[in-house]
C-alpha atoms as a PDB file:
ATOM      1  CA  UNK A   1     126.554 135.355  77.840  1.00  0.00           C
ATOM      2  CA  UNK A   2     127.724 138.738  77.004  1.00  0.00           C
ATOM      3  CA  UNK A   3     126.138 141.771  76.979  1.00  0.00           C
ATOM      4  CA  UNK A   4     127.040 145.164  75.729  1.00  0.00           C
ATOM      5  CA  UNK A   5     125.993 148.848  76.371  1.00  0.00           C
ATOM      6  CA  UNK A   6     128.227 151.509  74.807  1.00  0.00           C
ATOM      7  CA  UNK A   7     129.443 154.547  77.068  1.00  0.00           C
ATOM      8  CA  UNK A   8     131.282 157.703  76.285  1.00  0.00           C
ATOM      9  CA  UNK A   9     134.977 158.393  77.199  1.00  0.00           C
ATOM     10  CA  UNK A  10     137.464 160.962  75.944  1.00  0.00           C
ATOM     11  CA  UNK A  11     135.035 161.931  73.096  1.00  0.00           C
ATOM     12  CA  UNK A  12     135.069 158.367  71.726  1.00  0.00           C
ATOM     13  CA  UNK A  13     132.460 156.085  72.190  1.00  0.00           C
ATOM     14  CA  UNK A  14     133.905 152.881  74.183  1.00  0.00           C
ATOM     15  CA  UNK A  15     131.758 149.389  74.922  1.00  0.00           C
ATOM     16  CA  UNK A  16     131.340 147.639  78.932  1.00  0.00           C
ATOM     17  CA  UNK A  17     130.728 144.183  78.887  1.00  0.00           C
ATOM     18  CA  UNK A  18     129.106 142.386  81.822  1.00  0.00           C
ATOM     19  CA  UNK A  19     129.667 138.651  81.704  1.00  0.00           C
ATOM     20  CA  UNK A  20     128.851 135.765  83.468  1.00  0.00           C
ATOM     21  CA  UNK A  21     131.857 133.819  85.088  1.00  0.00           C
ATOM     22  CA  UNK A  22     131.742 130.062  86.610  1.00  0.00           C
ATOM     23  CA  UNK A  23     135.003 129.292  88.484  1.00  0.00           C
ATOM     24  CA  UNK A  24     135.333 125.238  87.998  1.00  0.00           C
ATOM     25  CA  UNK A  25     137.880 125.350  90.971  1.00  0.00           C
ATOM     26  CA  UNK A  26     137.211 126.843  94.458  1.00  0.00           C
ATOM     27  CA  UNK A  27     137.938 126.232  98.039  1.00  0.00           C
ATOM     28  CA  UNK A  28     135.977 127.995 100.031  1.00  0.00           C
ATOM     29  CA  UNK A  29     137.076 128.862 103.569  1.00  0.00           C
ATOM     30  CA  UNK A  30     133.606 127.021 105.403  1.00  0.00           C
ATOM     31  CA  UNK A  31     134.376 124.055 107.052  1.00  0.00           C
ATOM     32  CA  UNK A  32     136.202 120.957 106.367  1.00  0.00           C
ATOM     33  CA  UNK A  33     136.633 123.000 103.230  1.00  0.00           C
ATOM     34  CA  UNK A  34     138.686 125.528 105.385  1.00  0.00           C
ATOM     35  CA  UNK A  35     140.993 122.803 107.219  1.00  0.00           C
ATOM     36  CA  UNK A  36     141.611 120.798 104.846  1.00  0.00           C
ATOM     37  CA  UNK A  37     143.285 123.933 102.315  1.00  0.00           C
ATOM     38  CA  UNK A  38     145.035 125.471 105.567  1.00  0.00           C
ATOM     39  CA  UNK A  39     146.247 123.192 108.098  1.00  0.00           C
ATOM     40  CA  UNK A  40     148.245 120.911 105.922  1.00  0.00           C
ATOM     41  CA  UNK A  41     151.981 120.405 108.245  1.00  0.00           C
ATOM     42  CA  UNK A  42     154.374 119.050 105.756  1.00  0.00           C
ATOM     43  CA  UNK A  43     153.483 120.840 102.734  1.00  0.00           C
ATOM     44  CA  UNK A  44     154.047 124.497 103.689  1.00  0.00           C
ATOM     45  CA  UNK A  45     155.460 125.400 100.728  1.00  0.00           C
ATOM     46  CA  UNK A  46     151.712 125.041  98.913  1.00  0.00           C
ATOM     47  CA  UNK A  47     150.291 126.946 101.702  1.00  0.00           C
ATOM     48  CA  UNK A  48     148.911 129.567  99.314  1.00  0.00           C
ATOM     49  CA  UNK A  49     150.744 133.068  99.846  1.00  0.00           C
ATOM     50  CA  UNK A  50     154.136 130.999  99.695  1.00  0.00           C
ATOM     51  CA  UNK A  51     152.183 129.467  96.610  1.00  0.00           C
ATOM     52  CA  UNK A  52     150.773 132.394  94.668  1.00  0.00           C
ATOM     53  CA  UNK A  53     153.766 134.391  94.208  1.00  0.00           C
ATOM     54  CA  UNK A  54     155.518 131.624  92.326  1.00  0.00           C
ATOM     55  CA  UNK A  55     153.067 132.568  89.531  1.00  0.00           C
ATOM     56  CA  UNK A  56     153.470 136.171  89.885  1.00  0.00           C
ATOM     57  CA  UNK A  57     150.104 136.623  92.301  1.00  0.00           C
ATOM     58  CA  UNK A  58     149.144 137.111  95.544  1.00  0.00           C
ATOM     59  CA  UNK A  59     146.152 136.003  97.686  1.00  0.00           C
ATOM     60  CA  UNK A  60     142.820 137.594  98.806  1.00  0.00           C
ATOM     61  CA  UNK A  61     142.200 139.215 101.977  1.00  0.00           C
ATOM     62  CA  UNK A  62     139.583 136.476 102.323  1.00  0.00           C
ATOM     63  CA  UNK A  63     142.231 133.601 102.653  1.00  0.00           C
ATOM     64  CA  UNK A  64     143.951 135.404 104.817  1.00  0.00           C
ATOM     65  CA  UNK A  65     141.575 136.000 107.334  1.00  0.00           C
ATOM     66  CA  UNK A  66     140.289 132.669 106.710  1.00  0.00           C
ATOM     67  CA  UNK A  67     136.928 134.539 106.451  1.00  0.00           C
ATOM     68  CA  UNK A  68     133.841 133.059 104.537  1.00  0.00           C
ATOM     69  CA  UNK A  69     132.069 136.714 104.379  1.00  0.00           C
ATOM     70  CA  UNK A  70     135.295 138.019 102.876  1.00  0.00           C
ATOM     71  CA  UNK A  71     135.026 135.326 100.253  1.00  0.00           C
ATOM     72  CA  UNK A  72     131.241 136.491  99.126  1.00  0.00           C
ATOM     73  CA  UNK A  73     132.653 139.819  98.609  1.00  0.00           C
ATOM     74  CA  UNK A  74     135.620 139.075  96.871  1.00  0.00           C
ATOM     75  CA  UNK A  75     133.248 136.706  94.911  1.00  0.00           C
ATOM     76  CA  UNK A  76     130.846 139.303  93.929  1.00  0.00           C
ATOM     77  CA  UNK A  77     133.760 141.843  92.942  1.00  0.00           C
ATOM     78  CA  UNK A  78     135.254 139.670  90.846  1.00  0.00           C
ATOM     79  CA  UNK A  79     132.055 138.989  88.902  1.00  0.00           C
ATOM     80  CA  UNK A  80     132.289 135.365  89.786  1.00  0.00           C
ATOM     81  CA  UNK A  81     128.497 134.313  89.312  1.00  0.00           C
ATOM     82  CA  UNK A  82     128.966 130.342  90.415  1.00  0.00           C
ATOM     83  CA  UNK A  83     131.985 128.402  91.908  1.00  0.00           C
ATOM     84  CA  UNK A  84     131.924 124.593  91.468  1.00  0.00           C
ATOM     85  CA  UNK A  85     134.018 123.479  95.173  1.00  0.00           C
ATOM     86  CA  UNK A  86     135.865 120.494  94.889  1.00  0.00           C
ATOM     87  CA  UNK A  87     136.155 118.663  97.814  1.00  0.00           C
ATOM     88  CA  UNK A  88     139.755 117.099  98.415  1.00  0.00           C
ATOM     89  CA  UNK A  89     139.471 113.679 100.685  1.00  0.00           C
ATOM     90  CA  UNK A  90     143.340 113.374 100.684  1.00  0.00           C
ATOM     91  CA  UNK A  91     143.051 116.611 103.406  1.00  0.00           C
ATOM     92  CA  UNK A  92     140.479 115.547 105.461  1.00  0.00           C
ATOM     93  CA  UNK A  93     137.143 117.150 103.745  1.00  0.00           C
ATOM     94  CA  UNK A  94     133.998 116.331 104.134  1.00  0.00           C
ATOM     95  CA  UNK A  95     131.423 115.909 101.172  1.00  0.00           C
ATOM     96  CA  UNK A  96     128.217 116.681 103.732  1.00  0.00           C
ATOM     97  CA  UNK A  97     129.877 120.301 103.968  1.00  0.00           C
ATOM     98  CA  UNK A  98     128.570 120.655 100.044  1.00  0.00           C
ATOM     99  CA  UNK A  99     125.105 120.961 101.085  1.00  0.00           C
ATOM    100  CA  UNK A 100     125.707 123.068 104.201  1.00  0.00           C
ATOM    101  CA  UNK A 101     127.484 125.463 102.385  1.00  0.00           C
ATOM    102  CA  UNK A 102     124.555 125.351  99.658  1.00  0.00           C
ATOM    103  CA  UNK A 103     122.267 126.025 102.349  1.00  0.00           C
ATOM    104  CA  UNK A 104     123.767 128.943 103.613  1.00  0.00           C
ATOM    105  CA  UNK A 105     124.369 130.693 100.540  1.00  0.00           C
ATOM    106  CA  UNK A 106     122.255 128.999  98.330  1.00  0.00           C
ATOM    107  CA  UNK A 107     122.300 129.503  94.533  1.00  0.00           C
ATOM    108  CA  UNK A 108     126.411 130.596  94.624  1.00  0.00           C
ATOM    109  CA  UNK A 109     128.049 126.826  94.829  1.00  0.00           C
ATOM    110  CA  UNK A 110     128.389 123.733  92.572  1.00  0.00           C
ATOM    111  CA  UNK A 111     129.215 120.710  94.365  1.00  0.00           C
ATOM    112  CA  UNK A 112     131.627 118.621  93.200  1.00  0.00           C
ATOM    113  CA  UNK A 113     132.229 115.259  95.568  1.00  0.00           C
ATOM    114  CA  UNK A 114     135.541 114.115  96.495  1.00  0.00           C
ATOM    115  CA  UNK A 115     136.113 110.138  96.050  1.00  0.00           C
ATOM    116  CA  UNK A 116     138.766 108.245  97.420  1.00  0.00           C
ATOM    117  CA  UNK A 117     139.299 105.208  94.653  1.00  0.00           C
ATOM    118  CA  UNK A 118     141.209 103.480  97.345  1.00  0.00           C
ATOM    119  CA  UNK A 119     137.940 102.911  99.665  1.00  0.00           C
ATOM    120  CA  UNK A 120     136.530 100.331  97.135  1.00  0.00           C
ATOM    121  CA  UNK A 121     132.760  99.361  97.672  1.00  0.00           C
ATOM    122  CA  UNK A 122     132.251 102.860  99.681  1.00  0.00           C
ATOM    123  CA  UNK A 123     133.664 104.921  96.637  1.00  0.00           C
ATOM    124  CA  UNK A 124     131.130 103.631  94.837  1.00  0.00           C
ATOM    125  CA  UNK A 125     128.449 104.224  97.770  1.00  0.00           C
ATOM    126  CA  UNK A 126     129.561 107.652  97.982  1.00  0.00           C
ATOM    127  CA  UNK A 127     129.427 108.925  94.042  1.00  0.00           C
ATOM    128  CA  UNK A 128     125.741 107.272  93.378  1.00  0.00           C
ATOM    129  CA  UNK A 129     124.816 109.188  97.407  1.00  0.00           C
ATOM    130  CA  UNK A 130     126.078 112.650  96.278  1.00  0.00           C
ATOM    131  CA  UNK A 131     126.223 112.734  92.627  1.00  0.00           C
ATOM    132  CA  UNK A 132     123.644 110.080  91.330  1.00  0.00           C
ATOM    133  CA  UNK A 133     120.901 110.821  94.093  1.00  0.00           C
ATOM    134  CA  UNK A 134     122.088 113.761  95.917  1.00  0.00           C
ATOM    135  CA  UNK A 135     122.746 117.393  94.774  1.00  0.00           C
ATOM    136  CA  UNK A 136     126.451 117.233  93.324  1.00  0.00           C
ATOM    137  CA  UNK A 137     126.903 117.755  89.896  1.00  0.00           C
ATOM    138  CA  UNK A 138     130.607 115.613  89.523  1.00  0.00           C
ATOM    139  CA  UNK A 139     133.045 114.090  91.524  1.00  0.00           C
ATOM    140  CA  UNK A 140     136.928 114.754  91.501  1.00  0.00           C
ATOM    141  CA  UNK A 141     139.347 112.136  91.510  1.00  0.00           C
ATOM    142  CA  UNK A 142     142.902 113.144  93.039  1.00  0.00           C
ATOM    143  CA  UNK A 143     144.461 109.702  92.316  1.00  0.00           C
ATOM    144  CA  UNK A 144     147.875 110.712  92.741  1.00  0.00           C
ATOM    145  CA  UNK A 145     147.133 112.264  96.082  1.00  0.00           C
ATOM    146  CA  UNK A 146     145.631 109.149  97.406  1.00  0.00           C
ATOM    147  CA  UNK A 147     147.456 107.582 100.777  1.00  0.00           C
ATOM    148  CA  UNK A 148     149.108 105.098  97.741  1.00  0.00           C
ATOM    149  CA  UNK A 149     149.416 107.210  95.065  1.00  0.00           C
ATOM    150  CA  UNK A 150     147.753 105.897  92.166  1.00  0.00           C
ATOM    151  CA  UNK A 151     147.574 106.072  87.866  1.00  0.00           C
ATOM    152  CA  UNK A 152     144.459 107.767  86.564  1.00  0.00           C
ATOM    153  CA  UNK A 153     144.228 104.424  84.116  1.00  0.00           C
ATOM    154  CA  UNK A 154     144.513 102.194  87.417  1.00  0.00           C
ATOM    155  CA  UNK A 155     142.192  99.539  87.463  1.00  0.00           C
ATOM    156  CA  UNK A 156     141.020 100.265  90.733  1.00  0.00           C
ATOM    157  CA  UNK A 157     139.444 103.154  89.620  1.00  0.00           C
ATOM    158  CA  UNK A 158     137.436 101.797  86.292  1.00  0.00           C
ATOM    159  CA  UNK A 159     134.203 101.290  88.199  1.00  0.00           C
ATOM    160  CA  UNK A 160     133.889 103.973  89.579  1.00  0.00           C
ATOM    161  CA  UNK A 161     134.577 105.598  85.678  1.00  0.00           C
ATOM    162  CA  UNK A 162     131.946 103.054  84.422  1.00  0.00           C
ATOM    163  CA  UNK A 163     129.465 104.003  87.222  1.00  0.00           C
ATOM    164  CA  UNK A 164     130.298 107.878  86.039  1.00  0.00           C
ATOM    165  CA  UNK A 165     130.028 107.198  81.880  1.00  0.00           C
ATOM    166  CA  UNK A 166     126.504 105.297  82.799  1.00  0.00           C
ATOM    167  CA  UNK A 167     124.788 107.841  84.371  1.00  0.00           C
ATOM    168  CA  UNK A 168     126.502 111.047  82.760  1.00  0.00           C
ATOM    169  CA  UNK A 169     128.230 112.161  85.533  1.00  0.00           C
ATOM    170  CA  UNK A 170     131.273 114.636  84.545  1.00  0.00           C
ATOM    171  CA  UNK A 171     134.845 113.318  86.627  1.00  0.00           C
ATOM    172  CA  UNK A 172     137.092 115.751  87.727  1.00  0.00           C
ATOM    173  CA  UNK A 173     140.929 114.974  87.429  1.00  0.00           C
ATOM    174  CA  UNK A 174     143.423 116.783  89.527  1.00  0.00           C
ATOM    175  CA  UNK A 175     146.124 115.961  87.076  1.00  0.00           C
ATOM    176  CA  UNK A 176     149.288 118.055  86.392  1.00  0.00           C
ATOM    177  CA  UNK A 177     151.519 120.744  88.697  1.00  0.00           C
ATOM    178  CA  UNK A 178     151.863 119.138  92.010  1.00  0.00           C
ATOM    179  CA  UNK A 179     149.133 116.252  92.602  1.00  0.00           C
ATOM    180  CA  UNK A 180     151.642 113.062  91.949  1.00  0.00           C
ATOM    181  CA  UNK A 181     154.974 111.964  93.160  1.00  0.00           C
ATOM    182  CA  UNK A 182     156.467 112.264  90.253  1.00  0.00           C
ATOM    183  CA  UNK A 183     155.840 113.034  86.517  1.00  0.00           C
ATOM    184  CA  UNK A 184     154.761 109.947  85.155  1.00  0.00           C
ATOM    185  CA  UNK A 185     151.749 110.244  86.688  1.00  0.00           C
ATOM    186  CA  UNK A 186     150.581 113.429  84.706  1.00  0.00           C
ATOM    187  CA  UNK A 187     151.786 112.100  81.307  1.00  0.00           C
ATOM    188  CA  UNK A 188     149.397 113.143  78.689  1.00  0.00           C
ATOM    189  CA  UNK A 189     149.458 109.175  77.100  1.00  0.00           C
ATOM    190  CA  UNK A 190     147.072 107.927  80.338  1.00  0.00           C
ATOM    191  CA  UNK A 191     144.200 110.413  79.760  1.00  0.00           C
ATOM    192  CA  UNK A 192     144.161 109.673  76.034  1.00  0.00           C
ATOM    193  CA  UNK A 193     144.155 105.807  76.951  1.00  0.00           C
ATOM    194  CA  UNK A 194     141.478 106.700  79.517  1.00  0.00           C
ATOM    195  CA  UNK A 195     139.406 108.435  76.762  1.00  0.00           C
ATOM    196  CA  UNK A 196     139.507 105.544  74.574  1.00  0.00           C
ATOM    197  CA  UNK A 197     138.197 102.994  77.515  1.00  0.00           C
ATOM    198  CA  UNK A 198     135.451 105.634  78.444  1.00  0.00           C
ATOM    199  CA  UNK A 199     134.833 107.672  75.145  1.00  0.00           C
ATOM    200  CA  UNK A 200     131.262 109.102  76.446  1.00  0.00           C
ATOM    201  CA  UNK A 201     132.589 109.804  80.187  1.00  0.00           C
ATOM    202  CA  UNK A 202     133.865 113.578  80.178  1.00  0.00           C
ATOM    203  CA  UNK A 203     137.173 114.453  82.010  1.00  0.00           C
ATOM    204  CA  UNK A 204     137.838 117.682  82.894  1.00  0.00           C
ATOM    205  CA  UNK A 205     141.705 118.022  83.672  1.00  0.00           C
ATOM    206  CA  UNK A 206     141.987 119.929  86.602  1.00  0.00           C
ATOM    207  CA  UNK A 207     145.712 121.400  86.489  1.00  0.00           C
ATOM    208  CA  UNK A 208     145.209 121.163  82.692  1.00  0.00           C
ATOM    209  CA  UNK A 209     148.197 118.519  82.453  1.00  0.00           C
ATOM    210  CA  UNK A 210     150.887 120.746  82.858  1.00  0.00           C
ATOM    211  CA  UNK A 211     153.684 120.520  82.417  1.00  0.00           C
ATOM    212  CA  UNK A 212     152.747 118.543  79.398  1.00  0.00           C
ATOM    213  CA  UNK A 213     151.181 121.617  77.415  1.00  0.00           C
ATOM    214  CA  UNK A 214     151.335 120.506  73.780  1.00  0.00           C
ATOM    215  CA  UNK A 215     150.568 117.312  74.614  1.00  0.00           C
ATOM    216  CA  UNK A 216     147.393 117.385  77.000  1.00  0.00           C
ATOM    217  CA  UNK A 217     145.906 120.159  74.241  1.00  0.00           C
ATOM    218  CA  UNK A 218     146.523 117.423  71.552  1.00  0.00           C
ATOM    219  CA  UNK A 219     144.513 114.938  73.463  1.00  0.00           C
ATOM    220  CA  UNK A 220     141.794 117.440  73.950  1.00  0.00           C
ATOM    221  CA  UNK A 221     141.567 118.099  70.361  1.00  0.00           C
ATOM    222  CA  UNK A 222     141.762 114.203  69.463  1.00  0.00           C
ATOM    223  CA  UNK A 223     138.908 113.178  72.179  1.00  0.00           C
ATOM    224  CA  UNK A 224     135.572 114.498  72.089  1.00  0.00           C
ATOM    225  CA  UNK A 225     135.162 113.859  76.277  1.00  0.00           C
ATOM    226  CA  UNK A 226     138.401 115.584  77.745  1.00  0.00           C
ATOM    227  CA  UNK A 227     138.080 118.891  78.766  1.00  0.00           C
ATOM    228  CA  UNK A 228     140.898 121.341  80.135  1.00  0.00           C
ATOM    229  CA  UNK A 229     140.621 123.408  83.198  1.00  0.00           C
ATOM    230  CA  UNK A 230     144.468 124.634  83.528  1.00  0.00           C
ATOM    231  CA  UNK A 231     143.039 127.191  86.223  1.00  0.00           C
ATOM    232  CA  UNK A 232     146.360 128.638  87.762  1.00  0.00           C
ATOM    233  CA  UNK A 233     148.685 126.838  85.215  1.00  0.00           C
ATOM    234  CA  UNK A 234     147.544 129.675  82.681  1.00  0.00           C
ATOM    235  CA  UNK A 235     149.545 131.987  85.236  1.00  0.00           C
ATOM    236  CA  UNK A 236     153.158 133.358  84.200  1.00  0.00           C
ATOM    237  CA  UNK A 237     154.383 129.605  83.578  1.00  0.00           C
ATOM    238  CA  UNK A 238     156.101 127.892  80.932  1.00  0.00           C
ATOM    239  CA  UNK A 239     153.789 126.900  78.451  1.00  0.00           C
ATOM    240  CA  UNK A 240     151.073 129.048  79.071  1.00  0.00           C
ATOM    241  CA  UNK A 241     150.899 130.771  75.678  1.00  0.00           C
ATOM    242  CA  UNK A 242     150.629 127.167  74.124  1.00  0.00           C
ATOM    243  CA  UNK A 243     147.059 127.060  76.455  1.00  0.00           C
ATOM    244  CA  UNK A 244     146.551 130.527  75.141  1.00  0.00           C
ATOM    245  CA  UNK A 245     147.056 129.439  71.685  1.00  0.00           C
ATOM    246  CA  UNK A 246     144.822 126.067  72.242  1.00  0.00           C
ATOM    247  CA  UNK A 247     142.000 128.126  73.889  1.00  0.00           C
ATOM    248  CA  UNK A 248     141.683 130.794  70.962  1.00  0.00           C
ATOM    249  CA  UNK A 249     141.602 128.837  67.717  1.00  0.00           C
ATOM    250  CA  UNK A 250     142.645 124.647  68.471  1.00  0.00           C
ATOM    251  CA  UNK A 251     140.103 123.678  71.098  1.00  0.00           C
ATOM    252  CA  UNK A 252     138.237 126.932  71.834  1.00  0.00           C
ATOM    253  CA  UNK A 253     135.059 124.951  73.261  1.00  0.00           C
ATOM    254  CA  UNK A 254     137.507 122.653  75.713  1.00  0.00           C
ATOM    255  CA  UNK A 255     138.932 125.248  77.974  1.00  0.00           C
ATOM    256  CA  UNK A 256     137.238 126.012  81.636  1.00  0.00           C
ATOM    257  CA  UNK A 257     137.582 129.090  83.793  1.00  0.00           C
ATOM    258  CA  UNK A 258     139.092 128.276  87.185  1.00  0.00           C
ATOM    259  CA  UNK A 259     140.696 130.586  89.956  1.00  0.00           C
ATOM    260  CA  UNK A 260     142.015 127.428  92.519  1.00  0.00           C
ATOM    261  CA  UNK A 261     141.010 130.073  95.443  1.00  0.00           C
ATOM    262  CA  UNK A 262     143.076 129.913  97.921  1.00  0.00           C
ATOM    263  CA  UNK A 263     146.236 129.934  96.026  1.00  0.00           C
ATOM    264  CA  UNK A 264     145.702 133.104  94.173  1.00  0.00           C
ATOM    265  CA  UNK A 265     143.182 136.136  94.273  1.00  0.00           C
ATOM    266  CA  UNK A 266     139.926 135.386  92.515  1.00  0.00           C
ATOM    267  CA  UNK A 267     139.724 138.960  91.393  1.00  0.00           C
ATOM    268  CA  UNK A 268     143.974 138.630  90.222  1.00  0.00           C
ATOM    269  CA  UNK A 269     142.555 135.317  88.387  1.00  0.00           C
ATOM    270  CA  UNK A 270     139.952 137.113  86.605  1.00  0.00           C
ATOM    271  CA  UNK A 271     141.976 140.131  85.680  1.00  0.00           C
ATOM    272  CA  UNK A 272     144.381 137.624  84.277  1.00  0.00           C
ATOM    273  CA  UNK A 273     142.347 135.710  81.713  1.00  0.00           C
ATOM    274  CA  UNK A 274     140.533 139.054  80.663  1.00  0.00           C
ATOM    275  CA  UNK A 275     144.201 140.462  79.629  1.00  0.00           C
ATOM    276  CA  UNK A 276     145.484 137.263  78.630  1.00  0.00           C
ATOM    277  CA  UNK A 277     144.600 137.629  75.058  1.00  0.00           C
ATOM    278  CA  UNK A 278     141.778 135.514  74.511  1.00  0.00           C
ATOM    279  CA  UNK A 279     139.904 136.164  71.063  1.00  0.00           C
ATOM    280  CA  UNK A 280     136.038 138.744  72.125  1.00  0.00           C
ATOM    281  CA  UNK A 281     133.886 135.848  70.899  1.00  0.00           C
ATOM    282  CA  UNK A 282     135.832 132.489  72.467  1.00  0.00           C
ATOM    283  CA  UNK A 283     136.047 134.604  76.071  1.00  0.00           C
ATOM    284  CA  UNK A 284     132.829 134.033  77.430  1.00  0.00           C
ATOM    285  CA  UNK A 285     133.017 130.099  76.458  1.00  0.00           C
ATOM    286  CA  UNK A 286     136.000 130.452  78.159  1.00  0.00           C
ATOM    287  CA  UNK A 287     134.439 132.226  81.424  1.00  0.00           C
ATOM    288  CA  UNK A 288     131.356 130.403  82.029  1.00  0.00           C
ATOM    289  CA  UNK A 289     129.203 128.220  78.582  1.00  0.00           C
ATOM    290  CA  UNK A 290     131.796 125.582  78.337  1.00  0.00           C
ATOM    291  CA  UNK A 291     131.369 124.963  81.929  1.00  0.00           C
ATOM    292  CA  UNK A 292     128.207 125.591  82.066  1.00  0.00           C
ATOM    293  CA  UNK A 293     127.632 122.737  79.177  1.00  0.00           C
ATOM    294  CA  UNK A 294     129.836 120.343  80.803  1.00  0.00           C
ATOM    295  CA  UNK A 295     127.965 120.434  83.834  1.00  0.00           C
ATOM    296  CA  UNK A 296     124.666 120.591  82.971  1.00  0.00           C
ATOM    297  CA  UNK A 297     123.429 124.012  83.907  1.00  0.00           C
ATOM    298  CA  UNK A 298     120.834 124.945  81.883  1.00  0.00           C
ATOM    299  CA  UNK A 299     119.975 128.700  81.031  1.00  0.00           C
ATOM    300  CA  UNK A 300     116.268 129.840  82.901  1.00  0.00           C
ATOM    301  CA  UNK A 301     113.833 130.480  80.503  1.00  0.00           C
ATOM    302  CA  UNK A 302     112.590 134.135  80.129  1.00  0.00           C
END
């Protein structure tokens, strides 16, 4: 939601707009959360200020410092009102630090579970334990990542999509940029096939597909349950103005805010998508109500 209030400046009268933002990706520095974004030996070059500048950003003080208090400030700067934190299992997080980090700064976190497709039976356990009964409001998926890299169409995985599609619970993707061994794991053709088998199950593409731009955007558009979250994809890379383009007139009600803090400044990430040329009125979809629709938060009642 947007509000307005109209200030003078320079003799001409000039509007501020305060706006609500939800950042669908987040890694807070608390915990498992912590280790598992920061100690990972072998893949230095993500470690996220070699990362950033490869998009033309840099990284908060607060993942520098590694420092959780820095993070609520940076948070609150940036005008970030919620951050859904996805929990990665490939790097050795832990789901139970969702609710501690709820209970410590309660109201300011979304939990989204991590689920390993590759631990059968206890996959299953674990998404009806956090995000059937328990507080989490999706799960993410990394199948790519997992210890055998895996399809997002893989068999493996379709009960815990049917056990998601039955009870309405969204699934998280990391799909596109650097979550596969190679690119035939991000190609566009597996989500759309995946949208087909699970038309009422909504995907939110996490990495928004890219390098496959065009592509991912078309599927969007086609299926009514795939959602695009391109988060630091958006940022000085090939393509991007083909998500711009999407975002402003194509698919205006499928694109999600996200920062993926560490690997660049939330308050950089912000900046960027306020400049980036998004149209006034599809902005604050953008920013916070598509996310906000596609997971369920409801608006308190006045």
């Amino acid at each position: 939601m947007v509000s307005a209030s109209s200030i003078w400046s320079g003799g001409r009268r000039e509007r501020s707009f305060t706006m609500k933002i939800l950042d669908v990706r987040t890694r807070p520095p608390f915990g498992s959360i912590r280790d598992g974004m920061f100690n990972n030996p072998g893949r230095e070059l993500f470690e996220p200020e070699a990362f950033a500048p490869r998009f033309g950003m840099s990284v908060g003080e607060s993942a520098r410092q590694r420092s959780m208090s820095l993070f609520i400030q940076e948070m609150d700067a940036a005008g970030i009102t919620l951050g859904a934190v996805l929990i990665r299992k490939s790097t050795g997080m832990d789901n139970n630090d969702l609710a501690r980090l709820d209970a410590a700064y309660p109201g300011r976190f979304i939990g989204i579970a991590g689920i390993d497709p590759l631990d059968g039976e206890e996959a299953l356990r674990e998404t009806e334990h956090f995000a059937l009964k328990g507080a989490c409001r999706g799960i993410l998926l990394e199948p790519g990542f997992c210890s055998t890299p895996l399809y997002a169409n893989d068999q493996r995985i379709y009960p815990i999509y049917e056990l998601c599609q039955q009870h309405g619970i969204p699934v998280f993707l990391s799909f596109g940029g650097y979550v596969a061994p190679e690119l035939t794991y991000n190609s566009p053709f597996i989500i759309d096939r995946l949208a087909l088998d699970f038309p009422s199950l909504k995907l939110v593409i996490a990495h928004g597909g890219w390098p496959f731009v065009t592509e991912i955007c078309h599927v969007a558009f086609n299926r009514e349950n795939v959602y695009l979250a391109p988060d630091l994809y958006t940022m000085n890379v090939p393509g991007n103005r083909d998500y711009l383009a999407s975002a402003n007139y194509f698919i205006p009600e499928k694109f999600l805010f996200g920062t993926a803090y560490p690997c660049v400044s939330m308050q950089e990430a912000v900046d960027y998508y306020r400049n980036w040329g998004l149209r006034p009125e599809v902005l604050p979809k953008v920013m916070y109500q598509n996310a906000a629709d596609v997971l369920g938060i409801e608006e308190p009642s006045e």
